[in-house]
Protein backbone atom coordinates (compact mmCIF):
# COMPACT_ATOMS: atom_id res chain seq x y z
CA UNK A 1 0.00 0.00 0.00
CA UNK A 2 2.94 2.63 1.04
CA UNK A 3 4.49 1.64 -2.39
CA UNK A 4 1.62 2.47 -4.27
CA UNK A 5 1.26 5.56 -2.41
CA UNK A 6 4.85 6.37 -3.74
CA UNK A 7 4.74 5.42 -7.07
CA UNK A 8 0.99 7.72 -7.22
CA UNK A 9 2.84 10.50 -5.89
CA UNK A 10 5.77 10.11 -8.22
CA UNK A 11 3.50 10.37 -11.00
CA UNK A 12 1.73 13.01 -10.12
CA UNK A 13 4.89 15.08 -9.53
CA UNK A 14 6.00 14.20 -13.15
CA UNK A 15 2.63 15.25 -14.47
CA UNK A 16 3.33 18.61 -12.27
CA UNK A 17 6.35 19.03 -13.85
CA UNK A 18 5.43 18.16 -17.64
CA UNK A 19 2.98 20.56 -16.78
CA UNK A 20 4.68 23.10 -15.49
CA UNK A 21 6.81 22.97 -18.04
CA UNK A 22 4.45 22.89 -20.88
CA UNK A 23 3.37 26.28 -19.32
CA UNK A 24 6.81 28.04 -19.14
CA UNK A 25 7.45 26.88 -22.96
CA UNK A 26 4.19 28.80 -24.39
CA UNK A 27 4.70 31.83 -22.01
CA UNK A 28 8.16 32.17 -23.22
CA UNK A 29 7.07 31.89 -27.06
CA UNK A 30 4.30 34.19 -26.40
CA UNK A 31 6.67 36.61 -24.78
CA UNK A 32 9.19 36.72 -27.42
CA UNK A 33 6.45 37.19 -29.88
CA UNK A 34 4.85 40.39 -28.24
CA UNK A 35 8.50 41.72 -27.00
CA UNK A 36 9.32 42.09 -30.37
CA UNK A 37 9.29 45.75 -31.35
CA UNK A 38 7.01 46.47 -34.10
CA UNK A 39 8.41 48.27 -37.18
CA UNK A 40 5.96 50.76 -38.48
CA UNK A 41 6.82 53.58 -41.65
CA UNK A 42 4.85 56.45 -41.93
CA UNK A 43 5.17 58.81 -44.70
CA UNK A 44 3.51 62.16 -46.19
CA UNK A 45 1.39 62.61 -49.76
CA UNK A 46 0.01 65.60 -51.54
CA UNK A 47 0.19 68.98 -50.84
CA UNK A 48 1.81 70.63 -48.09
CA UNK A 49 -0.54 71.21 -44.95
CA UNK A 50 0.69 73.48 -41.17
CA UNK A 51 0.14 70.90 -38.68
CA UNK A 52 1.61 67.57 -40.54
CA UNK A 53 4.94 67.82 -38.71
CA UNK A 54 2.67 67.89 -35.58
CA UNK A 55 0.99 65.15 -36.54
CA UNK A 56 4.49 63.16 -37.11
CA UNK A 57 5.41 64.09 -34.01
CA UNK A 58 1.66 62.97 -32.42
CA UNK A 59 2.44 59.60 -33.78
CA UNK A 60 6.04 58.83 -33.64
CA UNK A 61 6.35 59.88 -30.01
CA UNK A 62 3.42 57.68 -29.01
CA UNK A 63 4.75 54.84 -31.04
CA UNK A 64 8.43 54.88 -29.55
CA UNK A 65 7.60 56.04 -25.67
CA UNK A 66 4.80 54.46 -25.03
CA UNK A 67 4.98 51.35 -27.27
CA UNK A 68 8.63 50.77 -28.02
CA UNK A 69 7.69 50.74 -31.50
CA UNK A 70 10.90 51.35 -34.46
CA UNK A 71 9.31 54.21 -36.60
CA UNK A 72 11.07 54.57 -39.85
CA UNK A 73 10.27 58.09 -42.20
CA UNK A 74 9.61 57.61 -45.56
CA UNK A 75 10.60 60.14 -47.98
CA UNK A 76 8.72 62.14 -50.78
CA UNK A 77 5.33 59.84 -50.65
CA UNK A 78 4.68 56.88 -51.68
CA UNK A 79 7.69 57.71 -53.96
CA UNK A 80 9.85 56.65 -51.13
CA UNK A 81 8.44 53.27 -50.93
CA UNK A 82 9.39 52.74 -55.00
CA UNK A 83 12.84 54.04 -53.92
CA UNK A 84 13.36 52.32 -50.12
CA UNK A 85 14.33 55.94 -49.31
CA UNK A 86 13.66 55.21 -45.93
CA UNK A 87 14.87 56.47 -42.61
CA UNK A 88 15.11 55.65 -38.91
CA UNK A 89 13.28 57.83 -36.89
CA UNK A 90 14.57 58.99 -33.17
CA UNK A 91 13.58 61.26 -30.48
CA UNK A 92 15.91 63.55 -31.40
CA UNK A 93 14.61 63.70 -35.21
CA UNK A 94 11.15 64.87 -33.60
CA UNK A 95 12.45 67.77 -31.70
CA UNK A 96 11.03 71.16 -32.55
CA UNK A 97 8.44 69.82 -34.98
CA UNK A 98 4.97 70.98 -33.19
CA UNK A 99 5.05 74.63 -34.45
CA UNK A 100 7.29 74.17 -37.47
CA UNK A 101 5.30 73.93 -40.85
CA UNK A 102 5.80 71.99 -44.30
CA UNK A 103 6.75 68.16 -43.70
CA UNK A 104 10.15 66.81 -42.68
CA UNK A 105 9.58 63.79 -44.59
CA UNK A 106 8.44 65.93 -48.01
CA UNK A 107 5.99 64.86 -49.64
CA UNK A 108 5.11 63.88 -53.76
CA UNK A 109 1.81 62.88 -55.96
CA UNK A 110 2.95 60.04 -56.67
CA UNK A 111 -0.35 57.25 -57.45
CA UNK A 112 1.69 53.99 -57.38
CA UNK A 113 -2.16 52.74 -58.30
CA UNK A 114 -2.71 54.60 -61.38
CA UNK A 115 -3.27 52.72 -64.66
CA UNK A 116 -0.16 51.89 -66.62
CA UNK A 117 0.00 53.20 -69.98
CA UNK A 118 1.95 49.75 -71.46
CA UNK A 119 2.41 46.37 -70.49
CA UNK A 120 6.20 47.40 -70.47
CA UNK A 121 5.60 50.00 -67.75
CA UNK A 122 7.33 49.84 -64.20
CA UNK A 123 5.14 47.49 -62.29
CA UNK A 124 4.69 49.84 -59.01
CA UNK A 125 2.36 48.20 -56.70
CA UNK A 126 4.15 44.83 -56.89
CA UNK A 127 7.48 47.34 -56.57
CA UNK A 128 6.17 48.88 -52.87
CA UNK A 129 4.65 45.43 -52.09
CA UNK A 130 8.22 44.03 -52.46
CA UNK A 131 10.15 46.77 -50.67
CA UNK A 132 7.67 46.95 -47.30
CA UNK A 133 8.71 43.28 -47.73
CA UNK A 134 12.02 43.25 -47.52
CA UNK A 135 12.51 46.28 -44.73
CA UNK A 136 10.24 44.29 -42.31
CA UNK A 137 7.73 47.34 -41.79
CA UNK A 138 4.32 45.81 -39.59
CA UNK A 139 2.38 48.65 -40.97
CA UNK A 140 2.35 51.96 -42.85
CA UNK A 141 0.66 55.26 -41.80
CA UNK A 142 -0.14 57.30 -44.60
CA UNK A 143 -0.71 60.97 -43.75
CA UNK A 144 -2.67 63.27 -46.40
CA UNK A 145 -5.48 64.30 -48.24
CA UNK A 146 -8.38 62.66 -50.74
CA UNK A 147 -5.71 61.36 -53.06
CA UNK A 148 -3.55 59.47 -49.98
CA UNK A 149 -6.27 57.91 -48.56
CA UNK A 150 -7.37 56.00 -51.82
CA UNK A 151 -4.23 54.99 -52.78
CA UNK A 152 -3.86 53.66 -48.33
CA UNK A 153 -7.25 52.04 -49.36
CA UNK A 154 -5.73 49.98 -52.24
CA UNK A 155 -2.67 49.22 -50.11
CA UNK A 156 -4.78 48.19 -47.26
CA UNK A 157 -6.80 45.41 -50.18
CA UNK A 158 -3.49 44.66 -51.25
CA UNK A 159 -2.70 42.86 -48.07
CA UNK A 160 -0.39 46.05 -46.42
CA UNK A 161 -1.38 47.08 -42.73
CA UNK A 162 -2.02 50.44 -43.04
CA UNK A 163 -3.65 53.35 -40.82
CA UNK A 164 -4.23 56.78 -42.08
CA UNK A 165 -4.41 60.09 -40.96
CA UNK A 166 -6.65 62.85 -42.74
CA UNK A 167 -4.90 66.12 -43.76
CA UNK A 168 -6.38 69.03 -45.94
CA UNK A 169 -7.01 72.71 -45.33
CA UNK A 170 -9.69 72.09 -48.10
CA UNK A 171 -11.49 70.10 -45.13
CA UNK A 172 -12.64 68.32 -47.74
CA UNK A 173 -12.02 64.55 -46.42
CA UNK A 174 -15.53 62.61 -46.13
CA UNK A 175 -15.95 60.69 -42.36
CA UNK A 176 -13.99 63.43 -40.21
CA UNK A 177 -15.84 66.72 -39.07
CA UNK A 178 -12.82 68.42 -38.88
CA UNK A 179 -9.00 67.96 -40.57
CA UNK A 180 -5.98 69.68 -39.25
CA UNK A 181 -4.56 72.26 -41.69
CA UNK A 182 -8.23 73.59 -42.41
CA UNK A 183 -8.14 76.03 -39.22
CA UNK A 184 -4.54 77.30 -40.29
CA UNK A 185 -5.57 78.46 -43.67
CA UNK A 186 -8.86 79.85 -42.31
CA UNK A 187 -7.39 82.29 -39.51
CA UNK A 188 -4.84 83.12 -42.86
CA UNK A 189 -7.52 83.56 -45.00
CA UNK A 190 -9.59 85.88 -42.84
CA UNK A 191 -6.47 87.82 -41.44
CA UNK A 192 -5.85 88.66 -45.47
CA UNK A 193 -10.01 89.69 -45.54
CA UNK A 194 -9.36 91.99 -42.34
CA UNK A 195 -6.32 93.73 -44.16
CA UNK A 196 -8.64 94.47 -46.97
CA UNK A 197 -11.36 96.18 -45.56
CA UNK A 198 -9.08 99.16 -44.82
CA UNK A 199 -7.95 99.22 -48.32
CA UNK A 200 -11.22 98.51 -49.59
CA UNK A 201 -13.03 101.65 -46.96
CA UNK A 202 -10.01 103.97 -48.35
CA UNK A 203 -10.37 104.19 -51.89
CA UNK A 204 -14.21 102.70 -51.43
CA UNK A 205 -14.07 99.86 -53.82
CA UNK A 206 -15.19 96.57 -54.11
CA UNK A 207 -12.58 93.95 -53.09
CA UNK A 208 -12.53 90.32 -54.47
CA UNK A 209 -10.62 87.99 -52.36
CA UNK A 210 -10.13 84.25 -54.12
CA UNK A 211 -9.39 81.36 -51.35
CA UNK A 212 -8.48 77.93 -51.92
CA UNK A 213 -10.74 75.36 -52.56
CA UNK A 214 -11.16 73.60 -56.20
CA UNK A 215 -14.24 71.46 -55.04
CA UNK A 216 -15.64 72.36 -51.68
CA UNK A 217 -16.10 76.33 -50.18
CA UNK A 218 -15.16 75.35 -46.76
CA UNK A 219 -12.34 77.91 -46.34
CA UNK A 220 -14.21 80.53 -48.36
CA UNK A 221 -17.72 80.17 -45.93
CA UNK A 222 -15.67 79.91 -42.71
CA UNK A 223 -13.37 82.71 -43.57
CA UNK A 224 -15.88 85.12 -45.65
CA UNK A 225 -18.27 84.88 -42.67
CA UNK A 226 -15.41 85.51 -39.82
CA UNK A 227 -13.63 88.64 -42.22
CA UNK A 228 -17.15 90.16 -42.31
CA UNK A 229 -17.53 89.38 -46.31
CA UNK A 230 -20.58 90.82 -48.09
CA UNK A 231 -20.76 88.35 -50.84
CA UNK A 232 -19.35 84.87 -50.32
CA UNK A 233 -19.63 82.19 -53.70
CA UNK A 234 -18.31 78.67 -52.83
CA UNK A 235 -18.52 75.95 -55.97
CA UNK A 236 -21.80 74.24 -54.61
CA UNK A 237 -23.52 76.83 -55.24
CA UNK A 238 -24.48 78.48 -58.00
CA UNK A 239 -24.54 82.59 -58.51
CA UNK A 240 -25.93 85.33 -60.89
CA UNK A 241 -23.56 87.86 -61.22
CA UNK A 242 -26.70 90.03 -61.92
CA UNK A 243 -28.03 89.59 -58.52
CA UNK A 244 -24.26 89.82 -56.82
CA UNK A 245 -24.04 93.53 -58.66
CA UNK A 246 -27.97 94.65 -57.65
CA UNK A 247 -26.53 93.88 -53.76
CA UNK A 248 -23.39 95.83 -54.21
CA UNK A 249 -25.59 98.78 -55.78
CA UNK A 250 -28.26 98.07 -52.59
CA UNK A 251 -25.30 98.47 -49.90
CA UNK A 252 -23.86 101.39 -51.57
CA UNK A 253 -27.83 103.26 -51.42
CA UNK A 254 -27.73 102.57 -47.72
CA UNK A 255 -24.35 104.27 -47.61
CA UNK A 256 -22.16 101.33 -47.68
CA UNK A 257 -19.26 102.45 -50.33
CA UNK A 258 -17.22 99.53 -50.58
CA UNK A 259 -17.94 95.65 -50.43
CA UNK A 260 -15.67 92.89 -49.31
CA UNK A 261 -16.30 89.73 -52.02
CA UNK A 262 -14.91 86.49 -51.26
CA UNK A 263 -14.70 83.53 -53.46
CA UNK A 264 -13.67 80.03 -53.56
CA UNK A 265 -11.16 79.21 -56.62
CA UNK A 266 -13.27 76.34 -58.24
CA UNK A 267 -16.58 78.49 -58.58
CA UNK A 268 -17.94 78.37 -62.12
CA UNK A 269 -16.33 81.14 -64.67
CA UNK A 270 -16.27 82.01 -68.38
CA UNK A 271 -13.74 81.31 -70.70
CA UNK A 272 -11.63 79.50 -67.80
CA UNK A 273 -10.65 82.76 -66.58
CA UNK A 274 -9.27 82.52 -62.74
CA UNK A 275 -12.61 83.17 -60.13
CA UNK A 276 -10.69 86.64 -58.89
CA UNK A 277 -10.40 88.26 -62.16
CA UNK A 278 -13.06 87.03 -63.51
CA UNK A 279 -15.90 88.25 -60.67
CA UNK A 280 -13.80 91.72 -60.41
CA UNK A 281 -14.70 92.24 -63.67
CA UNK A 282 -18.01 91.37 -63.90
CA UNK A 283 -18.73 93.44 -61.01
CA UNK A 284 -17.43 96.18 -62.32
CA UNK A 285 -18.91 95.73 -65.65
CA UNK A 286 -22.70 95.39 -63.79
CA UNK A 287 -22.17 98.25 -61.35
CA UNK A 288 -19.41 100.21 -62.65
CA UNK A 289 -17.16 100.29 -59.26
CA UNK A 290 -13.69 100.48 -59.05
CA UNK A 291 -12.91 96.90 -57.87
CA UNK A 292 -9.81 95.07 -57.57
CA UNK A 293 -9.02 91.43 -57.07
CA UNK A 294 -6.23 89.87 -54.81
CA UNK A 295 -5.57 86.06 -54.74
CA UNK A 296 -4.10 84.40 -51.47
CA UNK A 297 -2.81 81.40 -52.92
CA UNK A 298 -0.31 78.96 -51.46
CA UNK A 299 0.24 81.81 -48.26
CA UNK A 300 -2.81 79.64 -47.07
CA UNK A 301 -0.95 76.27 -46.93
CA UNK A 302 2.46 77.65 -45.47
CA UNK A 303 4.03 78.79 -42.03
CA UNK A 304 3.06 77.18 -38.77
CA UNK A 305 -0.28 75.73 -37.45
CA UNK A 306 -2.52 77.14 -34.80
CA UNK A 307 -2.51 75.97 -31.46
CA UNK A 308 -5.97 74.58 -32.73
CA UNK A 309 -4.67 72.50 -35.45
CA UNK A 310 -1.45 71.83 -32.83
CA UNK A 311 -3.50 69.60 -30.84
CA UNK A 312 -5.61 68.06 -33.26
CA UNK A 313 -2.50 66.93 -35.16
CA UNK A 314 -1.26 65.24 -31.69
CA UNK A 315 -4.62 63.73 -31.14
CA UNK A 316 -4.94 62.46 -34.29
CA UNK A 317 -0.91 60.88 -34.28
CA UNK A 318 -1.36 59.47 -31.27
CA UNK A 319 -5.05 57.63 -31.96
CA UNK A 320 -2.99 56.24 -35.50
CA UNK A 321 -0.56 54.77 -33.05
CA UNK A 322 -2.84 53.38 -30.81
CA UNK A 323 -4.92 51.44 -33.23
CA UNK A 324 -1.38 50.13 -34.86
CA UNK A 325 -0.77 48.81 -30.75
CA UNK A 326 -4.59 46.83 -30.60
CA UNK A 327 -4.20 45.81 -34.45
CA UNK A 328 -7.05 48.01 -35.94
CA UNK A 329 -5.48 48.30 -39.68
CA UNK A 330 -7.46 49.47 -42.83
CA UNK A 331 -8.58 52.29 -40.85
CA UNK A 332 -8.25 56.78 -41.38
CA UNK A 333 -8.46 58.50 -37.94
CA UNK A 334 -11.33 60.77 -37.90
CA UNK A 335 -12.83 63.31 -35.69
CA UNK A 336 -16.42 62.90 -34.72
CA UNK A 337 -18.00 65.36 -32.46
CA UNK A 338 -15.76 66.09 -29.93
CA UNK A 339 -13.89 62.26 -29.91
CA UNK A 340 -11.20 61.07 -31.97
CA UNK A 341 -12.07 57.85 -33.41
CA UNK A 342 -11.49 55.81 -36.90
CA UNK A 343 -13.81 54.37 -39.63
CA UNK A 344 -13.03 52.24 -42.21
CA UNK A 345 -10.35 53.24 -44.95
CA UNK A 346 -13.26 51.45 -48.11
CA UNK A 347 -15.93 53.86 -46.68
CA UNK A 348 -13.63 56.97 -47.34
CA UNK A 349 -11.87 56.63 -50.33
CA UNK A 350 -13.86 58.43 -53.66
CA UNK A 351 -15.59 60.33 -51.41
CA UNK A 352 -16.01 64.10 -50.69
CA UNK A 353 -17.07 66.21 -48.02
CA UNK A 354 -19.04 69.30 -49.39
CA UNK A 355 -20.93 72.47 -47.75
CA UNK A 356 -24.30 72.41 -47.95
CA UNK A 357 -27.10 74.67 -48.75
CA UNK A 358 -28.62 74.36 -45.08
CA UNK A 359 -25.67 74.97 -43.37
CA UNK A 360 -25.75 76.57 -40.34
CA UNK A 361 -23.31 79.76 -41.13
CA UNK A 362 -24.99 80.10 -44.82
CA UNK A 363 -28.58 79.80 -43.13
CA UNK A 364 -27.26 82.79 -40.79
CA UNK A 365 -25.70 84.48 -43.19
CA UNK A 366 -28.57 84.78 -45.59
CA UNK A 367 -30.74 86.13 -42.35
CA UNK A 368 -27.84 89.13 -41.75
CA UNK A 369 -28.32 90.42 -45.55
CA UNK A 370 -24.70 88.07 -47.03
CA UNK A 371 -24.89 87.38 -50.55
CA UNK A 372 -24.09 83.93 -51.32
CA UNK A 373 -24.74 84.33 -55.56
């Protein structure tokens, strides 16, 4: 009986042990698997945008301090993925990039998607494909506008882990309220329409003021109606220059002598003339006053974000970084409400965002006697 005791116990210490040891052999696989350091590239597409080196900053930071993450800059675009012009990112490449404008990393239009034009053509995708490969990179954000966010789309059905960040001043992006960049060229924008109405009260003209914006009027609604404007046209909305001169007469019969006219550059115009030039001189062709035209241009995209756009550049970076961390790919970070969140990268790409006719600021400023065409 005391021997079978023995032998029962001996047994059950091997089983213990095998155990035991079965355990220690899956948590040290398991451990080696999550220590390893994820290897993430990020890189910058379209137009220059304040706030992207912010946003850089916002995710890099996050992704090496808080994560332990390798971050590796890609230069020029998607460009640098065709050319593995590729570099390690540190903390000390980061410093000084919250207030400084432009990109570090530049940026290109390169479409790696777009159709070739011969069967001999440079095979791109297949190029990128092999070179994320090769350097080892767990995922890829892609920071930019409409254009970067279909091509991160196609990446993302092409098997690539990819997580994208939304950046226009156009604030044009469908699925995020708000992009950083768009509050930077709006307090430019209306500082330029402030500056004007001295000009404009001086020599009592009429002052046209063209904005960007080739598809949507955001900049040219939000800055018209904070720079005071008296007629604001945006491209989804159509205007009679016939009605836009009877309101310039109206103001000047109620002893109003000069009118501040602010227009988005994709409106409508004859004989592809720019929207500036060709609105000054309609006006002055249906009124017959003095009016001049002054076009911001790329002023709008340049210099250093607001503290506004600061912090929803950070936000943003940071959210990218933490859905790379819980393995949320195929994903643009968006703002909703007051929350930064994500939607799907299919449900954004060919889409627009566009002002419409029951906005708020155009529903107020049709009560206050603005002219929107």
């Amino acid at each position: 009986e005391i021997g079978v005791r023995l032998v029962g116990s001996e047994m059950c210490i091997r089983d213990r042990f095998s155990t035991l040891l079965l355990f220690f052999v899956i948590f040290t696989v398991a451990y080696n698997l999550t220590s390893k350091a994820m290897k993430i590239g990020i890189l910058t597409s379209g137009g220059d945008c304040p706030g992207i080196n912010a946003t850089i900053r916002g995710v890099c930071k996050t992704a090496i301090n808080h994560y332990g993450m390798e971050v590796y800059g890609i230069h020029s675009g998607f460009r640098g993925l065709l050319d593995n012009d590729v570099e390690p990112l540190t903390e000390k490449s980061l410093s000084g990039l919250l207030n400084l404008g432009g990109t570090i990393l530049g940026t290109s239009r390169e479409k790696p998607f777009k159709k070739r034009l011969s069967a001999a053509s440079e095979d791109k995708p297949a190029l990128m494909l092999k070179n994320i490969h090769d350097l080892g990179l767990d995922c890829i954000v892609c920071i930019g506008g409409n254009g970067t966010q279909k091509t991160a789309a196609k990446l993302a059905q092409a098997g690539v882990n990819v997580v994208s960040v939304p950046k226009t001043i156009d604030n044009d992006v469908w699925g995020t309220d708000v992009s950083f960049g768009f509050d930077s060229a709006v307090t430019i924008a209306t500082d330029a329409i402030d500056r004007l109405h001295s000009t404009a009260s001086s020599h009592q003209r009429v002052m046209v003021i063209e904005v960007m914006g080739h598809k949507a009027g955001w900049i040219a609604l939000y800055s018209g109606m904070a720079g005071g404007g008296d007629v604001i046209l945006i491209p989804e909305l159509s205007y009679d220059i016939h009605n836009i001169g009877n309101t310039i007469i109206e103001r000047l019969k109620k002893g109003k002598p000069y009118s501040i006219v602010v227009v988005a550059e994709g409106i409508k115009t004859m004989d592809g003339k720019k929207a500036a030039e060709y609105i000054a001189q309609e006006i002055e062709y249906e009124t017959g006053f003095e009016t001049r035209e002054t076009v911001l241009g790329y002023i709008q995209r340049g210099g250093s974000p607001t503290p506004y756009d600061r912090n929803l550049a950070t936000r943003m970076g940071g959210h990218a970084t933490e859905l790379i961390a819980s393995g949320q790919f195929g994903r643009m970070v968006s703002l909703q409400g007051a929350e930064i969140g994500s939607i799907p990268l299919n449900e954004v790409a060919g889409k627009l965002k566009l002002v419409n006719e029951n906005h708020d600021l155009i529903v107020q400023g049709k009560r206050m006697g603005i002219c929107f065409g």
